[in-house]
Every structure is written in C-alpha cells, then in structure tokens.
PDB file of N, CA and C in Angstrom:
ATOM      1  N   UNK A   1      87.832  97.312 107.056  1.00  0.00           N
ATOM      2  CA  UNK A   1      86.990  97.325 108.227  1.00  0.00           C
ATOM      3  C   UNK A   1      87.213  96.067 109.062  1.00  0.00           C
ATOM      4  N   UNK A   2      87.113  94.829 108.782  1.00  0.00           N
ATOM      5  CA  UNK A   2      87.135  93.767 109.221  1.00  0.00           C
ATOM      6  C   UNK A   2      88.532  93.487 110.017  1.00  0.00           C
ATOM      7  N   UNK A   3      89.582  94.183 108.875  1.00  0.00           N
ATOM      8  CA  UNK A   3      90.908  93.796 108.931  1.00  0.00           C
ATOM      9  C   UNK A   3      91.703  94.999 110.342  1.00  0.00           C
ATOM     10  N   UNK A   4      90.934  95.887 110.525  1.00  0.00           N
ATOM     11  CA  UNK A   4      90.850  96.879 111.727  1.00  0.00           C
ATOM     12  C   UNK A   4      90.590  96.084 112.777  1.00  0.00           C
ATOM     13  N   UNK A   5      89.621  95.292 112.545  1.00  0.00           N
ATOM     14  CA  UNK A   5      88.348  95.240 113.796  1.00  0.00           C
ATOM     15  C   UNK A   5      89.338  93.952 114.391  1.00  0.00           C
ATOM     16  N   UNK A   6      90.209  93.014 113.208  1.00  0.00           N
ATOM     17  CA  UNK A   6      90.752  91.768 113.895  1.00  0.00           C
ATOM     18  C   UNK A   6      92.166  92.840 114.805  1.00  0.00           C
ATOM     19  N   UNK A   7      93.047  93.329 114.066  1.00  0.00           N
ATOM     20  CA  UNK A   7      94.147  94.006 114.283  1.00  0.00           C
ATOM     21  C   UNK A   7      94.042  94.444 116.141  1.00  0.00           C
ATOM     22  N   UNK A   8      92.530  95.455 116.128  1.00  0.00           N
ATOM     23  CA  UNK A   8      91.841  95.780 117.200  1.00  0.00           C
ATOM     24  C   UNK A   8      92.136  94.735 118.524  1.00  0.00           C
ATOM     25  N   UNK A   9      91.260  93.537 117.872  1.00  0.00           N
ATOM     26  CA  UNK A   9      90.874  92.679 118.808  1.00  0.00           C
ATOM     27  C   UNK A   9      92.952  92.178 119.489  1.00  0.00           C
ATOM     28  N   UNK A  10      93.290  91.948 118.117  1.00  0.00           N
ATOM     29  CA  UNK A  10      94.693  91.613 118.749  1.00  0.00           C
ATOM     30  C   UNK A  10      95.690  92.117 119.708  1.00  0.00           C
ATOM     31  N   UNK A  11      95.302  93.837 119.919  1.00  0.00           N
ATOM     32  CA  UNK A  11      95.877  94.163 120.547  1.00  0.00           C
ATOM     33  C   UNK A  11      95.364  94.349 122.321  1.00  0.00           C
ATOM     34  N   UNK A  12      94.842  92.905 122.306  1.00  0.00           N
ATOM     35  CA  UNK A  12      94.096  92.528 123.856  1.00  0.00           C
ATOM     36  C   UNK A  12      95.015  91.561 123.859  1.00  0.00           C
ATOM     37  N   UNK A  13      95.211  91.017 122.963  1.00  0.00           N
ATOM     38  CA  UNK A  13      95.496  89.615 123.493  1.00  0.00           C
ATOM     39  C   UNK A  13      96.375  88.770 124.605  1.00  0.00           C
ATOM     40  N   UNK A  14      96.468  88.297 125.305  1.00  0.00           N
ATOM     41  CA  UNK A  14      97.321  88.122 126.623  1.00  0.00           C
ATOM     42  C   UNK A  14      97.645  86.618 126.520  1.00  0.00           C
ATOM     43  N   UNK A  15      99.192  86.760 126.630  1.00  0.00           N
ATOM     44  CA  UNK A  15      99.946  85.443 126.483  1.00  0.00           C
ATOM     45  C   UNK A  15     100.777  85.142 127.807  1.00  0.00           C
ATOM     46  N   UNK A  16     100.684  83.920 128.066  1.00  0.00           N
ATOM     47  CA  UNK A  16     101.190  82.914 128.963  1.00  0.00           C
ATOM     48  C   UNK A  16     102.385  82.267 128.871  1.00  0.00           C
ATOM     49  N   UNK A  17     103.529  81.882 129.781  1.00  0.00           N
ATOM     50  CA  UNK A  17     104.253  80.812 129.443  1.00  0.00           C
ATOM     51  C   UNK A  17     103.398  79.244 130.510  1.00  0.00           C
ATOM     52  N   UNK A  18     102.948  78.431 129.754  1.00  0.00           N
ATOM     53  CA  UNK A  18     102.965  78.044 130.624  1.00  0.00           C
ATOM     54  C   UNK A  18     103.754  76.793 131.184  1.00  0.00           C
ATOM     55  N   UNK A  19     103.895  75.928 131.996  1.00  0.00           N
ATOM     56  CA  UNK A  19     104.928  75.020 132.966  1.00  0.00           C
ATOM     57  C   UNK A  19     105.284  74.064 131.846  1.00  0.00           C
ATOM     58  N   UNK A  20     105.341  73.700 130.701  1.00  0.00           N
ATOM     59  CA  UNK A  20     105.875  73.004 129.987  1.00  0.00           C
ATOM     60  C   UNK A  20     106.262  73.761 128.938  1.00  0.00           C
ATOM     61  N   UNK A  21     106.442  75.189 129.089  1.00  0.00           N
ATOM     62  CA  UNK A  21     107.612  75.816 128.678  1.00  0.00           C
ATOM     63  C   UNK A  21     106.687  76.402 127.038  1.00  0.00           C
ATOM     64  N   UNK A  22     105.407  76.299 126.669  1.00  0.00           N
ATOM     65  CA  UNK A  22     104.816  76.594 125.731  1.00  0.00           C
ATOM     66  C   UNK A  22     104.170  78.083 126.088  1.00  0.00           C
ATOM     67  N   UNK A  23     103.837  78.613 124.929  1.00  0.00           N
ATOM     68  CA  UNK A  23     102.878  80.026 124.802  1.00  0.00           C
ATOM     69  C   UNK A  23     101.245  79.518 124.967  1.00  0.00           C
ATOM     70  N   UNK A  24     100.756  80.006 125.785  1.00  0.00           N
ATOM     71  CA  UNK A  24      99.249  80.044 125.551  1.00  0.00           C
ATOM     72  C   UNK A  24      98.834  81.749 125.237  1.00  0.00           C
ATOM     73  N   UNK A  25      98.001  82.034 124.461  1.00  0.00           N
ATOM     74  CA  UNK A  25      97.409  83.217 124.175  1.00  0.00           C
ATOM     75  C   UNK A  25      95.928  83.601 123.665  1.00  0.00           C
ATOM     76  N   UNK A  26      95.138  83.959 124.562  1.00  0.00           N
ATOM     77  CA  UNK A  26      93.898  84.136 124.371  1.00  0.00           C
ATOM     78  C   UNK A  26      93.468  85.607 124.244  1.00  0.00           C
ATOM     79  N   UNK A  27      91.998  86.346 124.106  1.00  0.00           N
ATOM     80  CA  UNK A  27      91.300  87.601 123.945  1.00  0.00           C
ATOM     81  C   UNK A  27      90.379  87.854 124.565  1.00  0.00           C
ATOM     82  N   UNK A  28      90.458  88.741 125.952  1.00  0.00           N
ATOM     83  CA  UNK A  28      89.615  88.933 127.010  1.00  0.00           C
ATOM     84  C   UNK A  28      88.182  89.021 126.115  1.00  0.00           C
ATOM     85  N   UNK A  29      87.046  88.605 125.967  1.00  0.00           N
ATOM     86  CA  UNK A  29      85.595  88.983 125.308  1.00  0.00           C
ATOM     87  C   UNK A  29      85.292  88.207 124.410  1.00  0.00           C
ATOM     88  N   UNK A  30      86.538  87.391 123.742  1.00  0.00           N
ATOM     89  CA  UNK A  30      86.179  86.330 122.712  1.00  0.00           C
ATOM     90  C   UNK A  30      85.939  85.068 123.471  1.00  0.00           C
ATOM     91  N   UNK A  31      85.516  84.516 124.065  1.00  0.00           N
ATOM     92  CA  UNK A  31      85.398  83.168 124.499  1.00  0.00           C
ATOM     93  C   UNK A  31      85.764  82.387 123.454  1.00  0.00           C
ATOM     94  N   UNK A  32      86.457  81.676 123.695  1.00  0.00           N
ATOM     95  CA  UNK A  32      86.972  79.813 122.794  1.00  0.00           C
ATOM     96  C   UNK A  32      87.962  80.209 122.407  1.00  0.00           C
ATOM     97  N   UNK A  33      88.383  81.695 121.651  1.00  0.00           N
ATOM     98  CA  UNK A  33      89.467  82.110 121.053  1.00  0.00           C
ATOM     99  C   UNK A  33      90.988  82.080 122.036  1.00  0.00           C
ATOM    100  N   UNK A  34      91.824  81.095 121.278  1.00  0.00           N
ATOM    101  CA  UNK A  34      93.095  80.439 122.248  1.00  0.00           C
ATOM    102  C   UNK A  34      93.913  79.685 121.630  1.00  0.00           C
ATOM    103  N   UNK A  35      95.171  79.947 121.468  1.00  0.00           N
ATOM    104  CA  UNK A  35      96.368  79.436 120.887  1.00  0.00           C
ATOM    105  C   UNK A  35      97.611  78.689 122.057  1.00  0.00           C
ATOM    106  N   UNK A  36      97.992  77.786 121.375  1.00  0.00           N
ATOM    107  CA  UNK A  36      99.143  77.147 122.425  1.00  0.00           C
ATOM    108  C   UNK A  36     100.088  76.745 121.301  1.00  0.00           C
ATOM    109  N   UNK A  37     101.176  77.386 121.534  1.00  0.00           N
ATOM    110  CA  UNK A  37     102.240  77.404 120.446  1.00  0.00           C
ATOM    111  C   UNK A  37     103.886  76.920 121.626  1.00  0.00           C
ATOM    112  N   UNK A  38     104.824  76.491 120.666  1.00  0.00           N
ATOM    113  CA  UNK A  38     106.381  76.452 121.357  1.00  0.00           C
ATOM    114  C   UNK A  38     106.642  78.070 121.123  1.00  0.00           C
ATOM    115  N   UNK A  39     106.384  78.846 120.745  1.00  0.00           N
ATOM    116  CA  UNK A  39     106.931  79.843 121.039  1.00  0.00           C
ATOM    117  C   UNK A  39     105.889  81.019 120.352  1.00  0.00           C
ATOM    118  N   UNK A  40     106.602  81.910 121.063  1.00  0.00           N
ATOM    119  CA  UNK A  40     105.591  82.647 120.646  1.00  0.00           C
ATOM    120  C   UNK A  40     104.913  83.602 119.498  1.00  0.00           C
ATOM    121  N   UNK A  41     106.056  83.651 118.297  1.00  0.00           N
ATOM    122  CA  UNK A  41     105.092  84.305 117.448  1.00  0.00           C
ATOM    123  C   UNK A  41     104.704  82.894 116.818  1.00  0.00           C
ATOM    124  N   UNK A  42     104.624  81.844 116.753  1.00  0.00           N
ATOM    125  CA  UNK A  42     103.207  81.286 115.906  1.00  0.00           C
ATOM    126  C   UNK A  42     102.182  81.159 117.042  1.00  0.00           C
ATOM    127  N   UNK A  43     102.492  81.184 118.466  1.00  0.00           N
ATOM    128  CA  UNK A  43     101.217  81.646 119.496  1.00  0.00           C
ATOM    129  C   UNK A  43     100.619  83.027 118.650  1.00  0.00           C
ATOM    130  N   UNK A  44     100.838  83.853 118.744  1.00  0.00           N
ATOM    131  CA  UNK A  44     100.239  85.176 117.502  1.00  0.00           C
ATOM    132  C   UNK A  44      99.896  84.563 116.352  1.00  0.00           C
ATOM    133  N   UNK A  45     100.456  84.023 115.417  1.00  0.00           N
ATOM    134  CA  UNK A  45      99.759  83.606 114.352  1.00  0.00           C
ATOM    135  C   UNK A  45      98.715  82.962 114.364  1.00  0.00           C
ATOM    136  N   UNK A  46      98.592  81.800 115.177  1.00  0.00           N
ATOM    137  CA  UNK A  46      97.810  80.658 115.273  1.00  0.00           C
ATOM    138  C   UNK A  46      96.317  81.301 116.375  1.00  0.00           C
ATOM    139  N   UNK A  47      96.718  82.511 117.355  1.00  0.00           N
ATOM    140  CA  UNK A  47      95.382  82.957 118.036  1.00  0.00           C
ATOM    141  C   UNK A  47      94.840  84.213 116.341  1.00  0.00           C
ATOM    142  N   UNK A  48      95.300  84.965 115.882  1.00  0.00           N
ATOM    143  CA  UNK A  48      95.086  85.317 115.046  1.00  0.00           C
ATOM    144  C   UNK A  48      93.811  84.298 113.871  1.00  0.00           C
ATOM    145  N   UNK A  49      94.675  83.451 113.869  1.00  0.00           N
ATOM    146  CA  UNK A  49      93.408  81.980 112.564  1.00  0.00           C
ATOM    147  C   UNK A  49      92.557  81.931 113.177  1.00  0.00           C
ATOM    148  N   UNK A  50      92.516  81.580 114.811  1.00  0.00           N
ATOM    149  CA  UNK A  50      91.221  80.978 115.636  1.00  0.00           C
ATOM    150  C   UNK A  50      90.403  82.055 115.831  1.00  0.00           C
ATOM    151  N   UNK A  51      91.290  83.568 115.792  1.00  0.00           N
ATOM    152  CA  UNK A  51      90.100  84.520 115.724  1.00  0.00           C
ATOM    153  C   UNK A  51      89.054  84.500 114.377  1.00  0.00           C
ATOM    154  N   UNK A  52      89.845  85.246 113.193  1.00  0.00           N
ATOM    155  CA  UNK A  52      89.742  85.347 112.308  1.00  0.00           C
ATOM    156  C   UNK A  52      88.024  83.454 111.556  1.00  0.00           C
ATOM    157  N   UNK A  53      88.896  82.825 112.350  1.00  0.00           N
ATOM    158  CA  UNK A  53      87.572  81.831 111.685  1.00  0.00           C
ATOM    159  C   UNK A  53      86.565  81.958 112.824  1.00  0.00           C
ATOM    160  N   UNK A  54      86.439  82.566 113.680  1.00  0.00           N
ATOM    161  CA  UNK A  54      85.461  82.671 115.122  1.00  0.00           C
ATOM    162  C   UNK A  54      84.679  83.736 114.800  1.00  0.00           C
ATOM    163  N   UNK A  55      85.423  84.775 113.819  1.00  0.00           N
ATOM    164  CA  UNK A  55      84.467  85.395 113.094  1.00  0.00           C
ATOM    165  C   UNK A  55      83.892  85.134 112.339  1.00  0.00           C
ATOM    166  N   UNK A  56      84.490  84.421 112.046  1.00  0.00           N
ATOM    167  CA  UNK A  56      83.694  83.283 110.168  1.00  0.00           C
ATOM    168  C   UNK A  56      82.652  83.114 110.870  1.00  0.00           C
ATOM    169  N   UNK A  57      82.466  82.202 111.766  1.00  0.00           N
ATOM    170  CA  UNK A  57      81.309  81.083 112.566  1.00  0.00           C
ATOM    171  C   UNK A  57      80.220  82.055 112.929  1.00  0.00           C
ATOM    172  N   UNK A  58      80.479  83.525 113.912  1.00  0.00           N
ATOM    173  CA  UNK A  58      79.668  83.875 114.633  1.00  0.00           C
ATOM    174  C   UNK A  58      78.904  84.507 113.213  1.00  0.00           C
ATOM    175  N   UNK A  59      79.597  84.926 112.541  1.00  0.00           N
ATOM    176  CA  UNK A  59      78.510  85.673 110.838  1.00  0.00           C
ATOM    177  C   UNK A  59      78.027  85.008 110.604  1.00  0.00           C
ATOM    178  N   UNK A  60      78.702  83.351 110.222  1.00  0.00           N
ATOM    179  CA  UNK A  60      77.797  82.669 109.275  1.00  0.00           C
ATOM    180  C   UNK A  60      76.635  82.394 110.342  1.00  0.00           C
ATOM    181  N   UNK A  61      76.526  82.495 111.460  1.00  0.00           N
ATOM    182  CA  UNK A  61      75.471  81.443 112.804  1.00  0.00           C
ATOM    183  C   UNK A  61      74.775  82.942 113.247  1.00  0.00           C
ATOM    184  N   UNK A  62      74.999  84.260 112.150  1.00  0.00           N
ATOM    185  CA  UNK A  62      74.358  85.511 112.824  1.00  0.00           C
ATOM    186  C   UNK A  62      74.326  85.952 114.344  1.00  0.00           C
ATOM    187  N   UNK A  63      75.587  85.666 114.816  1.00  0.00           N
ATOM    188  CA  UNK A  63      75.818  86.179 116.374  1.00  0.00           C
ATOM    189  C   UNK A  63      76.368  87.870 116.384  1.00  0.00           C
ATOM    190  N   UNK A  64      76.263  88.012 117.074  1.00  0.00           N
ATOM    191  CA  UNK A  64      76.512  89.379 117.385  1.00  0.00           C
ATOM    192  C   UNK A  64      78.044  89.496 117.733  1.00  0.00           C
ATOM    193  N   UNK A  65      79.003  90.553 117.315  1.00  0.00           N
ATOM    194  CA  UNK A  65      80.381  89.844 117.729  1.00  0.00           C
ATOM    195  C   UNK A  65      80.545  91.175 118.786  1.00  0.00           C
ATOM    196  N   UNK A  66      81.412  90.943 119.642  1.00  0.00           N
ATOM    197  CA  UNK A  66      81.618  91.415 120.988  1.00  0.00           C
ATOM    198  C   UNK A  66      82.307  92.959 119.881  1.00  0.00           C
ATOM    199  N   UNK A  67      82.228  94.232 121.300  1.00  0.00           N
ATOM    200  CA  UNK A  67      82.541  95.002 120.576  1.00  0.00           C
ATOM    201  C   UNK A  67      84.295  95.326 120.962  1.00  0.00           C
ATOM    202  N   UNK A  68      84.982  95.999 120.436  1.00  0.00           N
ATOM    203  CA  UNK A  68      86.454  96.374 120.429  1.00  0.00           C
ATOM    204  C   UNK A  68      86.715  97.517 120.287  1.00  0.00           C
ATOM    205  N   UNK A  69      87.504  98.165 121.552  1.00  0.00           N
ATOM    206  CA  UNK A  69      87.619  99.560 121.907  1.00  0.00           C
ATOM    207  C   UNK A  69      86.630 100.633 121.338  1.00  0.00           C
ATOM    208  N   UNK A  70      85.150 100.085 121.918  1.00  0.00           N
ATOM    209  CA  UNK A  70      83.920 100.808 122.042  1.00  0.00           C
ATOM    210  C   UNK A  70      83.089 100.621 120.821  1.00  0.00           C
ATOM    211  N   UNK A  71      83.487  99.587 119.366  1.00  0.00           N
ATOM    212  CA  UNK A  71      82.884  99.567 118.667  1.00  0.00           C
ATOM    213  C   UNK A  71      82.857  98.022 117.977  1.00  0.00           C
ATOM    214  N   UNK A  72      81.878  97.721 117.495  1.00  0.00           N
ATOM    215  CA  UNK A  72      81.980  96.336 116.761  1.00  0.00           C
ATOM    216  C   UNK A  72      81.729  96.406 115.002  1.00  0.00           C
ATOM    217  N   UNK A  73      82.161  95.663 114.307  1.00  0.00           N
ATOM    218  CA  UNK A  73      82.647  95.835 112.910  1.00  0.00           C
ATOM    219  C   UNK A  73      81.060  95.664 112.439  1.00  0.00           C
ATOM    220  N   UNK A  74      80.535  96.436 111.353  1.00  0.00           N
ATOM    221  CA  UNK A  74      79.363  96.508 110.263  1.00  0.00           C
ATOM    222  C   UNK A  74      79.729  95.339 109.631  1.00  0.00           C
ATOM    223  N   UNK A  75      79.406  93.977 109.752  1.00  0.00           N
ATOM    224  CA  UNK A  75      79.541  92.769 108.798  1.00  0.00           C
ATOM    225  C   UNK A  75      78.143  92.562 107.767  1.00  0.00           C
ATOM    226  N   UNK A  76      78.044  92.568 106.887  1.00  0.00           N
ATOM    227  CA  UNK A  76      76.690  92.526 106.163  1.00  0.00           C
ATOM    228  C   UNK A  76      76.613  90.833 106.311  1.00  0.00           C
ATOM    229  N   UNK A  77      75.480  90.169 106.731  1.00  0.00           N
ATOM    230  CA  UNK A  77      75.365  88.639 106.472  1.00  0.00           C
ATOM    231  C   UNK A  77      74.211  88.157 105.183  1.00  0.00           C
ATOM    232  N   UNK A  78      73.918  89.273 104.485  1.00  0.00           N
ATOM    233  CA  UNK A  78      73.732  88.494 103.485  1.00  0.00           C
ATOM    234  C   UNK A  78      74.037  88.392 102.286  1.00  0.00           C
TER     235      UNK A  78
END
C-alpha cells in the first residue's frame, strides 16, 4: 500500500536542468519534497528518500498526506 502510494506520487515528479548544469526534481502537492543531484537518476533516488521520510514526518506529526491520482494511502498511526 504505502509502496503504491510512493511509486504513485513518483510518477508526478518534474525535473529541471538547472544553469549550473545540475537536476532539480520536485512533486506537484508535496511541498518541501526536492532533490538537486549532478545527474539525474540519483535526482530520482534522492527525491524518492525526501519523499519517503516526508511521509515518515507527516504520520509521525498526524498530518493528513495529500491525495495521489484521487486517493491517499490508509496509514494506521498507532
């Protein structure tokens, strides 16, 4: 379920070159979630971690997590 819901979210994700020749890559609905890599698959890997622990944070801090192609993941928090 979880491992859907990240997969999901990844396939938003929108990457940049930007003027010093690096990857930026962020997720339209995740705010903060954002990677800047030399190239680009550890830009994917590295927005992947910042998701993946942004979910950590919003469970452990009981936030509500944005939903992904019309649905948001059943996380139990306790």
């Amino acid at each position: 379920m979880l491992t859907r819901y990240i997969q999901a979210a990844m396939k938003h994700a929108k990457y940049d070159i930007l003027e010093d020749k690096t990857f930026y890559g962020s997720i339209p609905g995740f705010e903060g979630v954002w990677a800047n890599e030399p190239t680009l698959e550890p830009c994917r890997q590295e927005l992947q971690d910042a998701l993946e622990d942004w979910i950590l944070l919003g469970v452990s801090l009981n936030h509500d997590l944005p939903a992904v192609d019309g649905s948001s993941p059943d996380i139990a928090t306790t």
